[in-house]
C-alpha atoms as a PDB file:
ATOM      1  CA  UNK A   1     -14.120 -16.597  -4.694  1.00  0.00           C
ATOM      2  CA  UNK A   2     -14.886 -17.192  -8.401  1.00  0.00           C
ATOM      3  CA  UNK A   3     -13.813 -20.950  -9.456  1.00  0.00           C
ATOM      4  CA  UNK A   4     -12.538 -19.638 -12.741  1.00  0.00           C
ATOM      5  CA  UNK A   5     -10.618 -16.961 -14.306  1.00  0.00           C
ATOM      6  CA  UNK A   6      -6.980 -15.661 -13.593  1.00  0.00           C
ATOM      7  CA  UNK A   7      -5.002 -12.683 -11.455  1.00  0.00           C
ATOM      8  CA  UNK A   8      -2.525 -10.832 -13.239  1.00  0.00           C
ATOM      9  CA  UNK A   9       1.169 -11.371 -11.502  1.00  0.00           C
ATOM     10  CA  UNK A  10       4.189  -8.984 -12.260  1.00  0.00           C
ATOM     11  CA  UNK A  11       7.486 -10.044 -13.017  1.00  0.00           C
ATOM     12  CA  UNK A  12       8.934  -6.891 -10.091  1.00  0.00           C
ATOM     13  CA  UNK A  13       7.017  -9.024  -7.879  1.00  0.00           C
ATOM     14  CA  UNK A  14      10.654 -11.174  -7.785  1.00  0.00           C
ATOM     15  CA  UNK A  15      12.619  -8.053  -6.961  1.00  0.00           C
ATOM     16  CA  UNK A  16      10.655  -6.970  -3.808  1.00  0.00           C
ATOM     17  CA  UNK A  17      11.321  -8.049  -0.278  1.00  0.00           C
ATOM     18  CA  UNK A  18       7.939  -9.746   0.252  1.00  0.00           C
ATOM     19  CA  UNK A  19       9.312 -12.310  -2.336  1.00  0.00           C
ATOM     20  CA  UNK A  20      12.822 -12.442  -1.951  1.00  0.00           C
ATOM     21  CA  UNK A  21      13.005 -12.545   1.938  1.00  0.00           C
ATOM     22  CA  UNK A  22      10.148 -15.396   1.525  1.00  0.00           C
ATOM     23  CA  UNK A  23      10.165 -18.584   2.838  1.00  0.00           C
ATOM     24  CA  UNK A  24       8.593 -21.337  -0.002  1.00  0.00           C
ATOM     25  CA  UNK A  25       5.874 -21.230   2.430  1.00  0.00           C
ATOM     26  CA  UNK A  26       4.953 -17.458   2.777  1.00  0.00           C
ATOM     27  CA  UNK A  27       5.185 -17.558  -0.935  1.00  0.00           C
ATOM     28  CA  UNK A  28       2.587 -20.171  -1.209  1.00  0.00           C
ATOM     29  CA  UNK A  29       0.412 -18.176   0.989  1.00  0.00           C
ATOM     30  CA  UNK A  30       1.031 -14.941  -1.024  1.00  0.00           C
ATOM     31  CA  UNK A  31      -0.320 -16.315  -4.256  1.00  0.00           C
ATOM     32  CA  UNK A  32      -3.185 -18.198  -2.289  1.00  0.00           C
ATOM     33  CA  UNK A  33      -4.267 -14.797  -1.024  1.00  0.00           C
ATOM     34  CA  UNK A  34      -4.230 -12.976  -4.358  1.00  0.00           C
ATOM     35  CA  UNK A  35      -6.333 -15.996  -5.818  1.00  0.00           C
ATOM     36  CA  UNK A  36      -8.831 -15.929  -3.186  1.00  0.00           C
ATOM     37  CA  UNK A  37      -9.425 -12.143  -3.340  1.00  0.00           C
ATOM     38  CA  UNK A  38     -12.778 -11.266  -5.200  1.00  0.00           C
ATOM     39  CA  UNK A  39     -12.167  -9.638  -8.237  1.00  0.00           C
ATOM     40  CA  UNK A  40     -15.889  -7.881  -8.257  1.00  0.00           C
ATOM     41  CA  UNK A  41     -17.677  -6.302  -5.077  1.00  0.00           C
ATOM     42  CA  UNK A  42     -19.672  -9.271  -3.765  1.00  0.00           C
ATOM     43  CA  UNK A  43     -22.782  -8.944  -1.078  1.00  0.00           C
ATOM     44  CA  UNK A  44     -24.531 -11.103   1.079  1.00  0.00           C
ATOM     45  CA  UNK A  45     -26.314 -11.322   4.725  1.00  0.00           C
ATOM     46  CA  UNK A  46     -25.573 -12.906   7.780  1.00  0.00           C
ATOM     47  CA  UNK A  47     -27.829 -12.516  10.936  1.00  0.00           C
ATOM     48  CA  UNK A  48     -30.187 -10.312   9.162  1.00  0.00           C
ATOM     49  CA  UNK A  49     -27.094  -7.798   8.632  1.00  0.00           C
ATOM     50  CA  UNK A  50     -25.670  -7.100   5.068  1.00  0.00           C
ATOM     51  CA  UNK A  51     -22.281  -7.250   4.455  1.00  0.00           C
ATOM     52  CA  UNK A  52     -20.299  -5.744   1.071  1.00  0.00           C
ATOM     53  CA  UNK A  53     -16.897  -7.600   0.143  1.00  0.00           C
ATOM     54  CA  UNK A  54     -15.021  -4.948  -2.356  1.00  0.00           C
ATOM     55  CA  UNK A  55     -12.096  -5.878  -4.645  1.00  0.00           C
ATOM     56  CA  UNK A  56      -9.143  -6.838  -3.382  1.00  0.00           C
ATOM     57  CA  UNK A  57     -10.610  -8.170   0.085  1.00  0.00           C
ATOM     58  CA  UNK A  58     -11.653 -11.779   1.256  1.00  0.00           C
ATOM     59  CA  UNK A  59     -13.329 -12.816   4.122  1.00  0.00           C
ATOM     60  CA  UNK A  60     -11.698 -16.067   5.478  1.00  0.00           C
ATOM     61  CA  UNK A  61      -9.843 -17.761   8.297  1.00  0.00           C
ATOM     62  CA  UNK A  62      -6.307 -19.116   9.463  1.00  0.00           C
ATOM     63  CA  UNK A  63      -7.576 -22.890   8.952  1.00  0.00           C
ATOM     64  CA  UNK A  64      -9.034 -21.922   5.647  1.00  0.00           C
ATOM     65  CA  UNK A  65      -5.601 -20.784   4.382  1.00  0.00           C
ATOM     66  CA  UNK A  66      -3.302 -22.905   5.710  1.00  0.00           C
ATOM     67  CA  UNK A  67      -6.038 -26.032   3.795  1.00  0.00           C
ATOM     68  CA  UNK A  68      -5.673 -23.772   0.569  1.00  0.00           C
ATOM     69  CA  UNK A  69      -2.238 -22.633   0.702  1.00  0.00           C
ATOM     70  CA  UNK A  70      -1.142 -26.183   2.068  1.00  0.00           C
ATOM     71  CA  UNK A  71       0.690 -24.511   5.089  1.00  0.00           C
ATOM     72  CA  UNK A  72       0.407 -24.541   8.612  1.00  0.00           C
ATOM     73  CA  UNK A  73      -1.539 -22.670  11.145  1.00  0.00           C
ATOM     74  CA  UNK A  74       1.753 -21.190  12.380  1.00  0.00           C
ATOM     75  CA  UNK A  75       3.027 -20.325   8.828  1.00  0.00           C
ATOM     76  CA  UNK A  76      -0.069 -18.482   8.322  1.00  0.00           C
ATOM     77  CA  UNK A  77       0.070 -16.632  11.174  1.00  0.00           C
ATOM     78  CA  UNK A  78       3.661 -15.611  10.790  1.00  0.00           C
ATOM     79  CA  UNK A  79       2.711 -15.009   6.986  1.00  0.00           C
ATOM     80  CA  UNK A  80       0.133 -12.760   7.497  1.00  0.00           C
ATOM     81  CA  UNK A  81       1.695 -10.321  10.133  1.00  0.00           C
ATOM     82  CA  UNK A  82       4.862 -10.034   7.692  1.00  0.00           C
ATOM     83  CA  UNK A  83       2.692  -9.098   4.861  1.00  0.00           C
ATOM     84  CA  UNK A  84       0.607  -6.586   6.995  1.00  0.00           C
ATOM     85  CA  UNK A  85       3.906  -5.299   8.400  1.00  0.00           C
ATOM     86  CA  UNK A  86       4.829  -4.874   4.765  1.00  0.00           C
ATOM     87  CA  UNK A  87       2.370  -2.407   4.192  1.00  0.00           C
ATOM     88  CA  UNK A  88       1.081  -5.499   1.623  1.00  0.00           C
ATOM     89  CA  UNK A  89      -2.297  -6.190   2.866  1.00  0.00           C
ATOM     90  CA  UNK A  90      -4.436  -4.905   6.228  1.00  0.00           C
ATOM     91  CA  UNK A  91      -5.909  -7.952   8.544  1.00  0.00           C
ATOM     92  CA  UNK A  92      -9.112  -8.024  10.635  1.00  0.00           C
ATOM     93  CA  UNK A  93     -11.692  -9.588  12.535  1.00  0.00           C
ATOM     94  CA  UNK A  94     -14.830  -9.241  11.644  1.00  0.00           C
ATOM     95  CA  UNK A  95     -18.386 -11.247  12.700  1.00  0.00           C
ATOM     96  CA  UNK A  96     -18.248 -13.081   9.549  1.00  0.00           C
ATOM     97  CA  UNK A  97     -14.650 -14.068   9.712  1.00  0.00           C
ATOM     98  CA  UNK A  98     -10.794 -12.475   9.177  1.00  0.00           C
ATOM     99  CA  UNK A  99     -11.103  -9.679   6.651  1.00  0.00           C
ATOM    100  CA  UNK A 100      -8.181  -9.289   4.653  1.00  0.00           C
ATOM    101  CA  UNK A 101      -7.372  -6.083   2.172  1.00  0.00           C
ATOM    102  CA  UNK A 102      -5.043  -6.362  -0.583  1.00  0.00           C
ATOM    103  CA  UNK A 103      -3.458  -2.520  -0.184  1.00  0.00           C
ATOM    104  CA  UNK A 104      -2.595  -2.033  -4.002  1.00  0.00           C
ATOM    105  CA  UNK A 105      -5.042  -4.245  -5.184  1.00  0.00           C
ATOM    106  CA  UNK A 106      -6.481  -2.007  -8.289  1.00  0.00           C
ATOM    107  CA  UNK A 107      -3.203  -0.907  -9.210  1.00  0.00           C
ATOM    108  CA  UNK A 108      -1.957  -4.641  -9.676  1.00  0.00           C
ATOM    109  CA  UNK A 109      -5.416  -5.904 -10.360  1.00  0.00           C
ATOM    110  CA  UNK A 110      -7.606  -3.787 -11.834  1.00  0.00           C
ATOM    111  CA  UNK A 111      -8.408  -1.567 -14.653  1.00  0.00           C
ATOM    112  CA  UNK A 112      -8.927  -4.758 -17.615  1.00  0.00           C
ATOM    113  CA  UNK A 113      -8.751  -1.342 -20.230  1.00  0.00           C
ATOM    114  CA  UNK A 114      -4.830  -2.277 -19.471  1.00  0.00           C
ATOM    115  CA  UNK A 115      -4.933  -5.709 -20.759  1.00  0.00           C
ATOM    116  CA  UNK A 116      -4.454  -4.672 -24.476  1.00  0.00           C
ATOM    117  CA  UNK A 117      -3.476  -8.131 -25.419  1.00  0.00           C
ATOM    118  CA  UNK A 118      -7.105  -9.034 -25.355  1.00  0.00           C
ATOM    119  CA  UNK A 119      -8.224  -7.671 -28.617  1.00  0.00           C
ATOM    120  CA  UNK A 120     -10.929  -9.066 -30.905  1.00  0.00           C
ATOM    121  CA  UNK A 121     -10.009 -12.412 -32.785  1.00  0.00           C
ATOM    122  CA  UNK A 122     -10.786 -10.456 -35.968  1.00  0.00           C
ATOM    123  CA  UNK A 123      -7.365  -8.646 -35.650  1.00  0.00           C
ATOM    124  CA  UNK A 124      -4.385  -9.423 -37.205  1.00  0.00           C
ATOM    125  CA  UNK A 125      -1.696 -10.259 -35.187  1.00  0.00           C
ATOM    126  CA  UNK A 126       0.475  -7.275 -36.385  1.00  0.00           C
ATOM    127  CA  UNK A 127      -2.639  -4.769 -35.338  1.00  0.00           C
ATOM    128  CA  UNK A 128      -2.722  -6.762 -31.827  1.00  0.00           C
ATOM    129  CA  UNK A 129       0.799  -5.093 -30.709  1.00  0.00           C
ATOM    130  CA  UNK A 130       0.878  -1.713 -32.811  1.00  0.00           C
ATOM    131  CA  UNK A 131      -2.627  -1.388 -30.770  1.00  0.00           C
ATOM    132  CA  UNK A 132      -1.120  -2.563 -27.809  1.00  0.00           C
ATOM    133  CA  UNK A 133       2.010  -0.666 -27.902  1.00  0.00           C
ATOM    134  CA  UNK A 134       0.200   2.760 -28.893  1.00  0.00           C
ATOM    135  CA  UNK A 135      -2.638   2.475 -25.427  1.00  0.00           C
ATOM    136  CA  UNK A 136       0.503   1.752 -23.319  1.00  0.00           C
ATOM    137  CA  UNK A 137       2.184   4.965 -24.602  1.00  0.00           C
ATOM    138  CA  UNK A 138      -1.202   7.060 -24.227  1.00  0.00           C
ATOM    139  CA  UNK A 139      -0.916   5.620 -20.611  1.00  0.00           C
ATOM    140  CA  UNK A 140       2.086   6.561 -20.116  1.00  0.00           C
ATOM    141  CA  UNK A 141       1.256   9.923 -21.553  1.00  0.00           C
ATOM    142  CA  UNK A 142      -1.864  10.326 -18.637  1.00  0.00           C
ATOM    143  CA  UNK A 143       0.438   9.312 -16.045  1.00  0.00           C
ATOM    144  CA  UNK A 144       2.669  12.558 -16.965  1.00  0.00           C
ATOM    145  CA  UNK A 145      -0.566  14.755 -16.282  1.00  0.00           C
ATOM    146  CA  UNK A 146      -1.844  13.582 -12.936  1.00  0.00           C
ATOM    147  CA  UNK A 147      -0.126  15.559 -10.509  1.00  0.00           C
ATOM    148  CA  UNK A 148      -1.352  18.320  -8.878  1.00  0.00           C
ATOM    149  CA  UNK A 149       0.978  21.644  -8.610  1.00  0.00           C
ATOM    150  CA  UNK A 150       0.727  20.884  -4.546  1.00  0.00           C
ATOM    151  CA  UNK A 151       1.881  17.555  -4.668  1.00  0.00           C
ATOM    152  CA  UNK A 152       4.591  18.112  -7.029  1.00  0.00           C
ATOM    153  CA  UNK A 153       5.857  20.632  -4.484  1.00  0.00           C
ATOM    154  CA  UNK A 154       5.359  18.171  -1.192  1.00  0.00           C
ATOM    155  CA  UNK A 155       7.217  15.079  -3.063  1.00  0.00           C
ATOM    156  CA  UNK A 156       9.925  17.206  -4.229  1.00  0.00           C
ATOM    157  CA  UNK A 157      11.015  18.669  -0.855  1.00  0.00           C
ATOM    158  CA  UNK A 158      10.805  15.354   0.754  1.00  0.00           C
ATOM    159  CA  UNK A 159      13.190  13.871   2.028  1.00  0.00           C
ATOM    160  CA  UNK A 160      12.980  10.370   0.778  1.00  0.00           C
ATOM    161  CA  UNK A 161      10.790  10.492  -2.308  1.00  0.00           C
ATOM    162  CA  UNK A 162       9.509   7.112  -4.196  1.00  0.00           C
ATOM    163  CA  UNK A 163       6.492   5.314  -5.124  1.00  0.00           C
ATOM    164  CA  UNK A 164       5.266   8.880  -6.666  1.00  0.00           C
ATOM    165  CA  UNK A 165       1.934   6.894  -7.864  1.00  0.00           C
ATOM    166  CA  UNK A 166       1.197   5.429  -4.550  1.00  0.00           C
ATOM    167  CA  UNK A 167       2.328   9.222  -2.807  1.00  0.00           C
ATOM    168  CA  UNK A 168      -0.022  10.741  -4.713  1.00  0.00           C
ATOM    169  CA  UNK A 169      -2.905   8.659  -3.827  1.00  0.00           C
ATOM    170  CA  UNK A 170      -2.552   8.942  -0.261  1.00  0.00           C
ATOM    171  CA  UNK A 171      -1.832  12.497   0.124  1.00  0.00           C
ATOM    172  CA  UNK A 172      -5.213  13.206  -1.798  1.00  0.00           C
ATOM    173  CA  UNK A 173      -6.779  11.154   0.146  1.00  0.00           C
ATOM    174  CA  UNK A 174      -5.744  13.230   3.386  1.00  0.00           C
ATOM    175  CA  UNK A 175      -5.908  16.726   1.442  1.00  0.00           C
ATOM    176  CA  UNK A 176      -9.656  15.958   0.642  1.00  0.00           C
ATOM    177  CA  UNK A 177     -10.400  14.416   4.166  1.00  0.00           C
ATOM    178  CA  UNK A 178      -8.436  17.056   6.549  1.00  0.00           C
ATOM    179  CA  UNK A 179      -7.127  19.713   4.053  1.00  0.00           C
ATOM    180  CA  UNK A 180      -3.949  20.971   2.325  1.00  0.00           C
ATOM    181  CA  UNK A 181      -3.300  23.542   5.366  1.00  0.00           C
ATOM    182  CA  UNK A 182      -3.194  19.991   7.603  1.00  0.00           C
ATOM    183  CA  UNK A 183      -0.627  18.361   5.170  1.00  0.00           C
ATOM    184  CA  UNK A 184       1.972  21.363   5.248  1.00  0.00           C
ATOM    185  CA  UNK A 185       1.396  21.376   9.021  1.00  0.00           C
ATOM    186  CA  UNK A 186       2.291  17.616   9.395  1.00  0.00           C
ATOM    187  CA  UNK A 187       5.426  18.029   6.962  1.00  0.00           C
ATOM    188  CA  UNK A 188       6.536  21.237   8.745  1.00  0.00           C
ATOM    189  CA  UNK A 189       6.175  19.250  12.232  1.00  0.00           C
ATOM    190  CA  UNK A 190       7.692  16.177  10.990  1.00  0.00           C
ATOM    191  CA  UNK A 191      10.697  18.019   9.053  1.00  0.00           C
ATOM    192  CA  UNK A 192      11.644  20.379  11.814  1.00  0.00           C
ATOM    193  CA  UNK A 193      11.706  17.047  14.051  1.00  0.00           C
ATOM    194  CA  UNK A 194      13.939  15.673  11.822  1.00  0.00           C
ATOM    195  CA  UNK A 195      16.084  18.388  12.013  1.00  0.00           C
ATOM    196  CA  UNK A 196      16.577  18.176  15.163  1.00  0.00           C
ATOM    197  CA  UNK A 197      17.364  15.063  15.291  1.00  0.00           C
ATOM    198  CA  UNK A 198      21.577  14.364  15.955  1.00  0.00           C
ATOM    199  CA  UNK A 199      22.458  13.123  12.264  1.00  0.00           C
ATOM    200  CA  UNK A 200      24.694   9.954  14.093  1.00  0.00           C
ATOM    201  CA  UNK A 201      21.164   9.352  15.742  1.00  0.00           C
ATOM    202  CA  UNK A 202      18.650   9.831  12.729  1.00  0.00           C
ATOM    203  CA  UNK A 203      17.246   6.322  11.807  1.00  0.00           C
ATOM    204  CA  UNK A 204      15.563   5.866   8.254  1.00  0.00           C
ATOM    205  CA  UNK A 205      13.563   8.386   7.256  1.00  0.00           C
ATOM    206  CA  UNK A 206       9.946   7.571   6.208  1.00  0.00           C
ATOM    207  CA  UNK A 207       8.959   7.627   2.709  1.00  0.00           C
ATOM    208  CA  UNK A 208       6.913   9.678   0.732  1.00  0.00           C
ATOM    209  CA  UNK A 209       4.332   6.995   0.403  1.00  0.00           C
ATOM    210  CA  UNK A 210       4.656   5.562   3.923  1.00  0.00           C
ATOM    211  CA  UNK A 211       4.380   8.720   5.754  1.00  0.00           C
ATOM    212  CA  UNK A 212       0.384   9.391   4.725  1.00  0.00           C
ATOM    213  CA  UNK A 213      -0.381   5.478   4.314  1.00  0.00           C
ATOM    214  CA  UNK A 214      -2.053   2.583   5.658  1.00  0.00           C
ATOM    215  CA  UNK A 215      -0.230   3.285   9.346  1.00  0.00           C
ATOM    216  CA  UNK A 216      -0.356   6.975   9.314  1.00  0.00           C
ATOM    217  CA  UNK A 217       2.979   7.754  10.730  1.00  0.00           C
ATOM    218  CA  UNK A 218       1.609  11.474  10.325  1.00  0.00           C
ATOM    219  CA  UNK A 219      -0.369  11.370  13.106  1.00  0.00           C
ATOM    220  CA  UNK A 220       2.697  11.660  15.392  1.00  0.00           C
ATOM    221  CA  UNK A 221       3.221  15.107  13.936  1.00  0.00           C
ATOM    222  CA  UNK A 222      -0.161  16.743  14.007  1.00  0.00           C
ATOM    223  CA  UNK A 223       1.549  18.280  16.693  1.00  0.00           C
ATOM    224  CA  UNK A 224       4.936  19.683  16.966  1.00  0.00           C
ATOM    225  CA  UNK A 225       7.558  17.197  18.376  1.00  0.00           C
ATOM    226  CA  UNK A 226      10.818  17.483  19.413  1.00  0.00           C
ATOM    227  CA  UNK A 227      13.476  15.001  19.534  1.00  0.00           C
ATOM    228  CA  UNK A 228      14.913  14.688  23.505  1.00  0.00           C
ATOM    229  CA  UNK A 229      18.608  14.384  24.404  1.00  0.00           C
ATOM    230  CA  UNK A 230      19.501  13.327  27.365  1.00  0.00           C
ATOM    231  CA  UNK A 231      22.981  13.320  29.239  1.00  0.00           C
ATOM    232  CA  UNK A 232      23.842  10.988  32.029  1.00  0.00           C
ATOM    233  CA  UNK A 233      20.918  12.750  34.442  1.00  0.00           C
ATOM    234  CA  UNK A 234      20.522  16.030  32.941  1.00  0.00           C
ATOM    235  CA  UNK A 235      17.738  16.795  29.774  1.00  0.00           C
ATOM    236  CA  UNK A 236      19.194  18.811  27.319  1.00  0.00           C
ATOM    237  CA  UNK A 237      17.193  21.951  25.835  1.00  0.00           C
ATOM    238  CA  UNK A 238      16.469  21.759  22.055  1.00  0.00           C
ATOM    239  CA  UNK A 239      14.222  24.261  20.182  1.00  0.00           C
ATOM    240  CA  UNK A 240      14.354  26.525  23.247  1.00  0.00           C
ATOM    241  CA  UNK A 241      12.327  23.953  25.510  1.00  0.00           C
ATOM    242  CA  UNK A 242      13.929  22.261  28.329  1.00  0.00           C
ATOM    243  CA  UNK A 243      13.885  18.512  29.102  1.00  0.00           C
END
């Protein structure tokens, strides 16, 4: 970790879950995490082996936050698999130490083109927010033009759509690492399950961004899969199979 410099920290933050349902002490460990993340891909060896820290990661260890967060052992712990479970960060262990990930880390963090408040002292203040104000609407602009045809056909039939940004990422990252023809199989499989699912027995869907993230729930429905019914002794047939 750098001993200067800042991390930029959203106002939504306050309106999400990870803050809200917080205890003062899994906030504390929150903020220590994003301030001990490296801003910059850092390198170094250890037993002759090189190791590569990206942004967004740290390596570290339970007693080293709970000293810098000013928590317990215990409240790390518990911290740490609420955040993971929160699709927040990723935890592991590694020779050097507990690697953590910061999921969203470049979309929070990175990208200084975005901080148009830093202009050049030369500038008038008046210049500093027309400037600042016209980059955020060419942004905003871009962000209209990402989409792929595909995509914009997968998100819209879906049945619980959000974080588009985020759903676009990850089902890139799949079409470019299995293929389109695997997405449209997992949707198909995971739809049809759904449908056959009694509606007074159909838990919460998962979401557009969840279903090709971090956990990859689609790997349940590479597959087809059917939902089973049972009653008292006797398997009921669904789909045409019998149970």
């Amino acid at each position: 970790m750098d001993g200067g410099g800042w991390i930029k920290l959203h106002r939504a933050l306050m309106d999400k879950p990870i803050w809200t349902c917080a205890t003062v002490e899994q906030r504390s460990i929150l903020i220590t995490i994003l301030m001990l993340a490296n801003h910059a891909e850092k390198q170094w060896e250890w037993k002759g082996q090189r190791f590569v820290c990206k942004p967004g990661q740290l390596v570290t260890s339970l007693p080293s936050l709970a000293k810098a967060s000013k928590c317990s052992l215990q409240n790390v712990r518990t911290a740490l698999k609420r955040f993971e479970n929160l699709e927040f960060l990723t935890d592991e262990s590694t020779n050097t130490g507990r690697l953590i990930t910061i999921v969203n880390w470049d979309k929070y963090q990175g990208c200084p083109d975005e901080l148009t408040g830093e202009l050049t002292g030369s500038q008038q203040a008046p210049n500093r927010h027309l400037t600042a104000n016209k980059n955020d609407k060419n942004e905003r602009m871009k962000e209209r033009d990402i989409y792929t045809p595909e995509f914009e056909t997968w998100y819209s039939s879906w049945p619980r759509p959000e974080a588009k940004r985020d759903s676009y990422r990850n089902f890139e990252r799949i079409r470019k690492d299995k293929g389109l023809d695997f997405i449209w199989q997992c949707t198909k499989n995971y739809l049809s399950y759904r449908q056959s699912i009694p509606e007074r027995e159909r838990g919460p869907d998962y979401s557009s961004r969840n279903f090709f993230g971090q956990k990859a729930y689609y790997e349940d429905f590479i597959q087809p899969k059917l939902f089973v019914v049972k009653n008292g002794d006797t398997a009921r047939t669904i789909n045409g199979h019998r149970f």
